[in-house]
N, C-alpha and C. Protein backbone atom coordinates (compact mmCIF):
# COMPACT_ATOMS: atom_id res chain seq x y z
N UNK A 1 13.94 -2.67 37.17
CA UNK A 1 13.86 -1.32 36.66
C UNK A 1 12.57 -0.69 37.20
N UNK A 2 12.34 0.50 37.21
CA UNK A 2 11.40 1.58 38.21
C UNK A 2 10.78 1.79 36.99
N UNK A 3 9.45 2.37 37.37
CA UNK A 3 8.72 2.46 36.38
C UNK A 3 9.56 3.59 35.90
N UNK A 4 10.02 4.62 36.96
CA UNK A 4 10.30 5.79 36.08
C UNK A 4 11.67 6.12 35.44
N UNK A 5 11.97 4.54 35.59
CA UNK A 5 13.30 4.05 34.56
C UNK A 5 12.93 3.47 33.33
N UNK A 6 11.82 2.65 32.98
CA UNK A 6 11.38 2.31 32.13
C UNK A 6 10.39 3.24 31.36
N UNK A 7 10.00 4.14 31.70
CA UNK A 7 9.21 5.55 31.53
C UNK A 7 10.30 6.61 30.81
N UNK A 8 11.41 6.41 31.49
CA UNK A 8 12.53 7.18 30.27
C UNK A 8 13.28 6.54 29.21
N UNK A 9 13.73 5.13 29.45
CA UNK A 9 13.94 4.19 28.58
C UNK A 9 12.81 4.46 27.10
N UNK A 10 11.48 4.12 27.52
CA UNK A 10 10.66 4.06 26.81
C UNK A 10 10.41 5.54 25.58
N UNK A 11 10.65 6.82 26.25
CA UNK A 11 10.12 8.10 25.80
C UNK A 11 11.71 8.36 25.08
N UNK A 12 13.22 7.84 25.26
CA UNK A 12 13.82 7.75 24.40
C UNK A 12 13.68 6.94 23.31
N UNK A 13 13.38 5.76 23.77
CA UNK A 13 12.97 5.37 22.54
C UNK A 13 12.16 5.75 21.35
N UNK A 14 11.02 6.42 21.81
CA UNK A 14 10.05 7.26 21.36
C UNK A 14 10.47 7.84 20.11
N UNK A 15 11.28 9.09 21.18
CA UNK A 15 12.55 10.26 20.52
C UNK A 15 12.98 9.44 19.20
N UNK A 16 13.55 8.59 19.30
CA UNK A 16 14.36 7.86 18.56
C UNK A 16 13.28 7.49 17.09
N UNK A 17 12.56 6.73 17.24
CA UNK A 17 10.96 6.53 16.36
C UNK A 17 10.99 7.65 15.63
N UNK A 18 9.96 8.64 16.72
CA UNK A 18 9.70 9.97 15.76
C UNK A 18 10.98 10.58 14.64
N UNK A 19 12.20 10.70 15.23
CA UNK A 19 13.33 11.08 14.64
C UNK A 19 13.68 10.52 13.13
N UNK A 20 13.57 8.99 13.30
CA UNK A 20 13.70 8.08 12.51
C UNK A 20 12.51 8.67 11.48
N UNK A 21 11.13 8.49 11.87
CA UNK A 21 10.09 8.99 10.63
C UNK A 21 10.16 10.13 10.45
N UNK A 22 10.17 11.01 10.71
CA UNK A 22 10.38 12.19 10.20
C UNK A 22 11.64 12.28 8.95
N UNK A 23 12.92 12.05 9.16
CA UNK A 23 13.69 11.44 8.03
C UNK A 23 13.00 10.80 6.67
N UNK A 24 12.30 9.56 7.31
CA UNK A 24 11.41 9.01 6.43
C UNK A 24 11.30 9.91 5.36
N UNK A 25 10.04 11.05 6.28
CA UNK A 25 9.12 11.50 5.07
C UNK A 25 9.59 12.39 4.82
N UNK A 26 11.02 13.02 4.86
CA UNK A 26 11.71 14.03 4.38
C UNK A 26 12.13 13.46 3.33
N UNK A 27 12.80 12.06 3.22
CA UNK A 27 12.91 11.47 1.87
C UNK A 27 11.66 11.08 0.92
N UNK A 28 11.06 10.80 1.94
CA UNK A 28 10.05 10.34 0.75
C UNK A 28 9.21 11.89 -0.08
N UNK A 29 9.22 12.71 0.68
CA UNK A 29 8.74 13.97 -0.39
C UNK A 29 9.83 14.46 -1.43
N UNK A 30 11.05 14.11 -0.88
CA UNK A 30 11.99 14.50 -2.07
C UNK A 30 11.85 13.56 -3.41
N UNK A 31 11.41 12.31 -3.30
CA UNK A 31 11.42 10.92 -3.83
C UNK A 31 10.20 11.34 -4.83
N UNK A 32 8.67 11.60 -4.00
CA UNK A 32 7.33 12.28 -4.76
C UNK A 32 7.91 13.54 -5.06
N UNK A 33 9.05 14.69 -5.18
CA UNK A 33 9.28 15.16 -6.13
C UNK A 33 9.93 15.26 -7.16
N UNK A 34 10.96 13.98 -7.05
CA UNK A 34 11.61 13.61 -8.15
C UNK A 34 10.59 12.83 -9.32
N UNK A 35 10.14 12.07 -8.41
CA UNK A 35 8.90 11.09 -8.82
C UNK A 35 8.24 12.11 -10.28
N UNK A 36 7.44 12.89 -8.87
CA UNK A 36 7.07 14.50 -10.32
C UNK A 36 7.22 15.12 -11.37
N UNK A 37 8.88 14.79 -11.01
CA UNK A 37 9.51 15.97 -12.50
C UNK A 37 9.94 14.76 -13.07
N UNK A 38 9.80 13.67 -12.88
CA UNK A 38 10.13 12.32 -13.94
C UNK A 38 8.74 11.78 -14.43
N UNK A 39 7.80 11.97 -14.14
CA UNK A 39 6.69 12.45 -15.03
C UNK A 39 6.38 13.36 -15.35
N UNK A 40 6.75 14.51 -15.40
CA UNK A 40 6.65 15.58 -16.44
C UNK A 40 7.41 15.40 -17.34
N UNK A 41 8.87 14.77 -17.19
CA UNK A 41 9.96 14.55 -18.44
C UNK A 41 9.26 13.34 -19.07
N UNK A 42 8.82 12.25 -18.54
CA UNK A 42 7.83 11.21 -19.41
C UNK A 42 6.89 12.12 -20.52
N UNK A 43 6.30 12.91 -20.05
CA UNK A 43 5.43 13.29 -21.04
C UNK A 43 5.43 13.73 -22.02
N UNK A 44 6.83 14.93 -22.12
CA UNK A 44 7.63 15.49 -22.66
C UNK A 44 8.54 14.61 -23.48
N UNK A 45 8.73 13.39 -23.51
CA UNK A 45 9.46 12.75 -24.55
C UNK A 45 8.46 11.86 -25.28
N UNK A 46 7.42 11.86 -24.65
CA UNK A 46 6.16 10.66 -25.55
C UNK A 46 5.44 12.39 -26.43
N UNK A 47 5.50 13.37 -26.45
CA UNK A 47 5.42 14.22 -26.96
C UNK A 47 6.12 14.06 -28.08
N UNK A 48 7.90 14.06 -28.02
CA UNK A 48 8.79 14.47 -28.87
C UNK A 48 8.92 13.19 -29.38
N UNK A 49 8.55 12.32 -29.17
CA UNK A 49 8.29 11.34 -30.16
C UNK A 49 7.51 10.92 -30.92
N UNK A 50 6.11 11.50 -30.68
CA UNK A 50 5.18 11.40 -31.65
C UNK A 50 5.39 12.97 -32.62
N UNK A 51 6.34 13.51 -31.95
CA UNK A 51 6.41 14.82 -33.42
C UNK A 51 7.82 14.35 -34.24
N UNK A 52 8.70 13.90 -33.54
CA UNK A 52 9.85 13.30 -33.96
C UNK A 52 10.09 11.80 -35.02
N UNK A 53 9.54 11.09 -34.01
CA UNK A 53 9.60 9.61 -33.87
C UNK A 53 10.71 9.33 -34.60
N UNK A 54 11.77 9.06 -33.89
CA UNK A 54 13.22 9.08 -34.76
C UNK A 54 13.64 8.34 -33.16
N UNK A 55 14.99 7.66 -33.45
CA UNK A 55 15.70 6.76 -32.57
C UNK A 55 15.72 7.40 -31.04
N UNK A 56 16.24 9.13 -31.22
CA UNK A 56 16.71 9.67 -30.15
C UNK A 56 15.78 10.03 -29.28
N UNK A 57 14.48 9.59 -29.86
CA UNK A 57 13.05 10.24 -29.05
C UNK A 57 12.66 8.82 -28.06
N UNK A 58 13.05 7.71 -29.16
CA UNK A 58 12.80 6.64 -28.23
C UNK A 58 13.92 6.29 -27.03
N UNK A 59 14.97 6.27 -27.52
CA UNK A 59 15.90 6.45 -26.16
C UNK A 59 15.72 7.27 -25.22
N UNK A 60 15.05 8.56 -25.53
CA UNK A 60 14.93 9.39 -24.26
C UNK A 60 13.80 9.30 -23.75
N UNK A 61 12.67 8.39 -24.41
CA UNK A 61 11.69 8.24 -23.59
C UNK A 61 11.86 6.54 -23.02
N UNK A 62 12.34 5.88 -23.49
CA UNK A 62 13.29 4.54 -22.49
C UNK A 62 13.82 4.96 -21.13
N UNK A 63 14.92 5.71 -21.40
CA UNK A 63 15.58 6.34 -20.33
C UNK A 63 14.10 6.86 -19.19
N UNK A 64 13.81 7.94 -19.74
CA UNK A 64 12.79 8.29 -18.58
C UNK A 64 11.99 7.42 -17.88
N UNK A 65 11.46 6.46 -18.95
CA UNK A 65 10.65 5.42 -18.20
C UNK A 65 11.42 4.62 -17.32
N UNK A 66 12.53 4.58 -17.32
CA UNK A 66 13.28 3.65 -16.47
C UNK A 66 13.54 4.07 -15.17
N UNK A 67 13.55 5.56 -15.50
CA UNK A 67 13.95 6.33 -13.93
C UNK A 67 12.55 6.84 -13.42
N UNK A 68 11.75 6.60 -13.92
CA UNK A 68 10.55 7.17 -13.29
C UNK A 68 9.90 5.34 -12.56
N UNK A 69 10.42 4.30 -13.12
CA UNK A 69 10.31 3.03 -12.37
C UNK A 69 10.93 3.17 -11.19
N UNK A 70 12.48 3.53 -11.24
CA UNK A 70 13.10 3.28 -10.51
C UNK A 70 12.95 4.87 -9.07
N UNK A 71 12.15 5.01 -9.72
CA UNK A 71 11.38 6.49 -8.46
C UNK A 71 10.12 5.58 -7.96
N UNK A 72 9.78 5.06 -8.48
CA UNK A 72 8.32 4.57 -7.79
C UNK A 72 9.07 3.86 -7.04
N UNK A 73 10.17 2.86 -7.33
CA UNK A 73 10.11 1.74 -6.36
C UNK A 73 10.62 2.15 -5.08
N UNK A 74 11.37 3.89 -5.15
CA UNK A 74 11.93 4.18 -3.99
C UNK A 74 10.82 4.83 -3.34
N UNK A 75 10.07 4.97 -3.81
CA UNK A 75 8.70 5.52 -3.07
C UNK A 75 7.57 4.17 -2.54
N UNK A 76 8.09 2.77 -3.22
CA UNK A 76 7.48 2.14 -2.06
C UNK A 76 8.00 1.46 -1.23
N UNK A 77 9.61 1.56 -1.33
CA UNK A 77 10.31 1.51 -0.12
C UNK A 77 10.53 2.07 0.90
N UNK A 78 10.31 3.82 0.66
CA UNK A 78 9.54 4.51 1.74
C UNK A 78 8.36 4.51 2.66
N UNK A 79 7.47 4.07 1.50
CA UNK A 79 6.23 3.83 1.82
C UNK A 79 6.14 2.30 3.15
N UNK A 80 7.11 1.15 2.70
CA UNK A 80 7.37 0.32 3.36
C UNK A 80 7.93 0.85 4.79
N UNK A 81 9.03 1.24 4.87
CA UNK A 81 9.72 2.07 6.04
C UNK A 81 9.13 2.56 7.18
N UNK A 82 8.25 3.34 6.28
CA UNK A 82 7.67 4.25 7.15
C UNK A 82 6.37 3.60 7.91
N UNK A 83 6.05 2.61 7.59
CA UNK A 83 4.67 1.16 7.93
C UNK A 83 5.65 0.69 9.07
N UNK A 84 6.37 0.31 8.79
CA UNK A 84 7.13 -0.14 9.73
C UNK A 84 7.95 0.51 11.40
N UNK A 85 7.89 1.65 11.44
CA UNK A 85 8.52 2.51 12.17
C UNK A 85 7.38 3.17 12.79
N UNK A 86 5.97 3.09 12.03
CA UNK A 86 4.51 3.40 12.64
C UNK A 86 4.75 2.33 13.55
N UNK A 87 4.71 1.35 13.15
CA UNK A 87 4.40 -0.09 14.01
C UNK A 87 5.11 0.13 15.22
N UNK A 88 6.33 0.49 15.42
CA UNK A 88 7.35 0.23 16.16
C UNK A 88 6.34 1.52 16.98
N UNK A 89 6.34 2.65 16.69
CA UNK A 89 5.80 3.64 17.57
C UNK A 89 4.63 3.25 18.04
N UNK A 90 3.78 2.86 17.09
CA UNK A 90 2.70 2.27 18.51
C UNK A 90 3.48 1.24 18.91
N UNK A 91 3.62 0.63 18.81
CA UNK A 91 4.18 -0.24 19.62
C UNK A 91 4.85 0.57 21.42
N UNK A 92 5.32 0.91 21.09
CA UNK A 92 6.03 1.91 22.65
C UNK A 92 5.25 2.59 22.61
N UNK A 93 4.36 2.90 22.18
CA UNK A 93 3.26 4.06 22.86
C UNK A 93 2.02 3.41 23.52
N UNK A 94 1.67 1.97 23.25
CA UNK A 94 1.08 1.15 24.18
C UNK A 94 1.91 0.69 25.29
N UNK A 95 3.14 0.55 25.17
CA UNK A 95 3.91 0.20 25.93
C UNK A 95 4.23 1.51 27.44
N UNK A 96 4.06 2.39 26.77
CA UNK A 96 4.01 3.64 27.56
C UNK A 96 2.72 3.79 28.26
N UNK A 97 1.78 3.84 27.41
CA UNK A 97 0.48 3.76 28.18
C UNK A 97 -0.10 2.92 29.43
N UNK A 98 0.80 1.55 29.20
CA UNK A 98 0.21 0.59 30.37
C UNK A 98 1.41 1.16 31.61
N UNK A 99 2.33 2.02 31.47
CA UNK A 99 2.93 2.35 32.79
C UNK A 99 2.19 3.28 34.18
């Protein structure tokens, strides 16, 4: 292969990287804004339960806490993703550089 076969090989690949993260962090800001409004609803039921404190205050602040877990963990699976797909881009961008 020619360098300036491996020089386009390489800068698709690139394409491909950047494409890939960008996705990433399109999810992951949707994720930190769900994340958001599932701590604002946290707060809002540890509220209505200390004015309430009746069964339905604790279920709805259960519930929230559960989905505001289950938001973090998709935010550090993003967070993971996106470590990973850095790597890969440098990776071909040293790879690009020594051509």
């Amino acid at each position: 292969m020619t360098d300036t076969q491996q020089l386009r090989s390489l800068l698709g690949q690139r394409l491909e990287i950047v494409q890939e993260i960008a996705r990433l962090n399109a999810r992951q800001l949707q994720n930190r804004q769900i994340f958001s409004g599932l701590e604002l609803e946290v707060m809002q039921c540890e509220r209505d339960l200390l004015q309430l404190a009746d069964a339905a205050a604790k279920d709805g602040l259960a519930a929230a806490l559960a989905q505001r877990m289950a938001a973090e963990a998709r935010l550090a699976e993003d967070e993971n993703e996106l470590t990973q797909w850095h790597r890969r881009l440098d990776a071909v961008d040293r790879q690009i550089s020594g051509i």
